[in-house]
Protein backbone atom coordinates (compact mmCIF):
# COMPACT_ATOMS: atom_id res chain seq x y z
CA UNK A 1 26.61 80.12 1.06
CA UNK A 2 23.26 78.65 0.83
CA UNK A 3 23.07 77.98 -2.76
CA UNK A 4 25.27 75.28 -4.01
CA UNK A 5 28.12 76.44 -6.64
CA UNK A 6 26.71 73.27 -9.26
CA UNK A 7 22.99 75.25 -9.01
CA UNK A 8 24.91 78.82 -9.71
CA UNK A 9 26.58 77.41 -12.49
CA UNK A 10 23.26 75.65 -13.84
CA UNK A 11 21.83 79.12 -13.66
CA UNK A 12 24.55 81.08 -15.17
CA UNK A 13 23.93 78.07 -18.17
CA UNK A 14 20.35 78.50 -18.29
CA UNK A 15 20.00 82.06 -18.70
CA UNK A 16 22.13 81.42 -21.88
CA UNK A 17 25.75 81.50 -21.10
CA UNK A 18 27.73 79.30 -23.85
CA UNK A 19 29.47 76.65 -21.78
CA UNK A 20 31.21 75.28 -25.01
CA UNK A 21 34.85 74.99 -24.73
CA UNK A 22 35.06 75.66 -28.68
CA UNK A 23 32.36 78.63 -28.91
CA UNK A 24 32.28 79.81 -25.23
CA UNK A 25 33.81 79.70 -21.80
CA UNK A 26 33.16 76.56 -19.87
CA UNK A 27 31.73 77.19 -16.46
CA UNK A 28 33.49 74.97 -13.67
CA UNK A 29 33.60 75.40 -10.09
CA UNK A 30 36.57 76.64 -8.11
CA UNK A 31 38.85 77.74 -6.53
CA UNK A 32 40.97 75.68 -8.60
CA UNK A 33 41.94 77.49 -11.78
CA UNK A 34 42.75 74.86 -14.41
CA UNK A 35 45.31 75.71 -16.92
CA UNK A 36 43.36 74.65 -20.25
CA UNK A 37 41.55 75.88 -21.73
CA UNK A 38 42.24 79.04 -22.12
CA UNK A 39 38.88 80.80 -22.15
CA UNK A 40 36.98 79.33 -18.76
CA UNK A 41 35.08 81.21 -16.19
CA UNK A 42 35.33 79.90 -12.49
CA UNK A 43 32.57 79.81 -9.98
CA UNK A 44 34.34 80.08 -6.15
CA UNK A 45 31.86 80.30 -3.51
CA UNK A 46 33.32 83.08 -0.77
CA UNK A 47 31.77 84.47 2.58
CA UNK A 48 29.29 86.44 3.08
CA UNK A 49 27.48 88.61 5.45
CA UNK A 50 24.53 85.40 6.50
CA UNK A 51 21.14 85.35 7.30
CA UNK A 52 19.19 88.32 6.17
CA UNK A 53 15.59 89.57 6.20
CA UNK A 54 14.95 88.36 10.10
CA UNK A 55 16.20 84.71 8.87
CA UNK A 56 13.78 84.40 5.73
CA UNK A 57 16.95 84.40 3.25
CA UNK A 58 20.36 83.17 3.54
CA UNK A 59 22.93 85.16 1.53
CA UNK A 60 26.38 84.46 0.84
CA UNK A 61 28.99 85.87 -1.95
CA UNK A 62 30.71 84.10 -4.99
CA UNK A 63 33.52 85.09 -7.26
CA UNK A 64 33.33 84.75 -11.15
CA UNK A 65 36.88 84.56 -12.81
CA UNK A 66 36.80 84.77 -16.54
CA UNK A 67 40.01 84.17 -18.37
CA UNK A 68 40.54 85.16 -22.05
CA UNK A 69 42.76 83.59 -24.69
CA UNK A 70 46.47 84.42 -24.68
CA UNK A 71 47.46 87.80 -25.53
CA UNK A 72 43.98 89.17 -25.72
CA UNK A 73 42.68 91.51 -23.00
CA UNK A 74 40.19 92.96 -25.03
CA UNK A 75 38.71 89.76 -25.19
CA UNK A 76 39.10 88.36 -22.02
CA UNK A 77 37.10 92.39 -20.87
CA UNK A 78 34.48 91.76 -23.03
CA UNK A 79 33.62 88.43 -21.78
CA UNK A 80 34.11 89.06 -18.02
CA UNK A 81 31.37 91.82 -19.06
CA UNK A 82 29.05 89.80 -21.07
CA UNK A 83 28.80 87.47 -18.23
CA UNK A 84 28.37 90.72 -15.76
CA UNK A 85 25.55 91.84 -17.91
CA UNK A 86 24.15 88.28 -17.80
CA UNK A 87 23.95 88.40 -13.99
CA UNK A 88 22.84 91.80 -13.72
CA UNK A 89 20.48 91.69 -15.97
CA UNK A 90 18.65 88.40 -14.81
CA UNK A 91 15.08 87.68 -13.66
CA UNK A 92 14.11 87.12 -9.95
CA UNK A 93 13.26 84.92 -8.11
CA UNK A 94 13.91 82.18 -9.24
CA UNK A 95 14.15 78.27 -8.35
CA UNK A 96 17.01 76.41 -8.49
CA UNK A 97 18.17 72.52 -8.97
CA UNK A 98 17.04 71.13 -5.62
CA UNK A 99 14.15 73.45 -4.93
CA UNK A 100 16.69 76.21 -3.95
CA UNK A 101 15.16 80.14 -4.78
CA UNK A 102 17.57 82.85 -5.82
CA UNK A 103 15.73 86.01 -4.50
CA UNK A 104 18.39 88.23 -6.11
CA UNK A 105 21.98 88.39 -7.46
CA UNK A 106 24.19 91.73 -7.27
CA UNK A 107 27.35 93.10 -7.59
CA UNK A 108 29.18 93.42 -4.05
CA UNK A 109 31.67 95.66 -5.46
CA UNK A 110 32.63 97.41 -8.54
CA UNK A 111 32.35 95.28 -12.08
CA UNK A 112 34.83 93.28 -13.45
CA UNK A 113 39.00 93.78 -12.15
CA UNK A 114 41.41 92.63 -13.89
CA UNK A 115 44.33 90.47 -12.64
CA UNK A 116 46.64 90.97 -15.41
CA UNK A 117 48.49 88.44 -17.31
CA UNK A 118 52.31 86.41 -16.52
CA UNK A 119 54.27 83.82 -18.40
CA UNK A 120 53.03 81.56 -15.96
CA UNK A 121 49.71 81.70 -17.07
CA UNK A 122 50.46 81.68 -20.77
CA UNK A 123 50.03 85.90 -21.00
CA UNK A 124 46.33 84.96 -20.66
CA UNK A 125 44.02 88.19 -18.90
CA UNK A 126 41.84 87.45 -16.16
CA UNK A 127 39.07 89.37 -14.92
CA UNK A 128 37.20 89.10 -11.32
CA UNK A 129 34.10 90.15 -9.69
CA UNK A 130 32.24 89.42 -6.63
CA UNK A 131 28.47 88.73 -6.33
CA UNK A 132 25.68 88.80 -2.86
CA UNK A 133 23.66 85.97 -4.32
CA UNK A 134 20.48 85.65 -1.64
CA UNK A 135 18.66 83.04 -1.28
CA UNK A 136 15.65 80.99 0.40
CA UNK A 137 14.47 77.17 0.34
């Protein structure tokens, strides 16, 4: 992917998201899922299809995992789709940490899954959804 996960999360912070563990979600780069705190959201870079536009813009996908607080799905929904809304409803282009220009972020797929909860993960929900993030430098 041609934009680098630290710039995505940057972005996802500058259009407003609250990164505070006590208030928000904190954004942090994955895969890695850490197991505190409870409400996080995790940035994981994944493929995508490449060059596109004749080689003017790279494009590449990345997965946002939101987790909610134990024993809350409504919760844990409404903040996977306050950060959905966040995405979707951003303002392109724009330019990145490093020079780097988002052309345009979508949805891949439909909006935000959920995983579902287990006692190994303290009963806490998870929702997941993939984004085509394009790009040019």
């Amino acid at each position: 992917m041609a934009v680098s996960t630290t710039a995505l999360i940057g972005w996802l912070v500058s259009l407003g998201w609250d990164a505070q563990q006590e208030a928000g979600a904190p954004v942090v780069m994955g895969p890695y899922v850490p197991d505190e705190p409870d409400r996080i959201v995790v940035v994981t870079p994944t493929g995508g299809p490449g060059y596109v536009l004749e080689g003017a813009a790279d494009a590449g996908t990345f997965q946002a995992r939101v987790r909610g607080p134990q024993d809350d799905q409504p919760a844990a929904e409404a903040l996977a789709g306050l950060l959905d809304s966040l995405i979707l409803n951003a303002s392109f282009p724009v330019v990145l940490a490093g020079g780097e220009v988002l052309v345009h972020v979508h949805r891949s797929g439909s909006g935000p899954s959920p995983l579902g909860p287990g006692p190994a993960d303290g009963f806490r929900w998870t929702y997941v959804t993939t984004y085509l993030c394009i790009s040019s430098t």
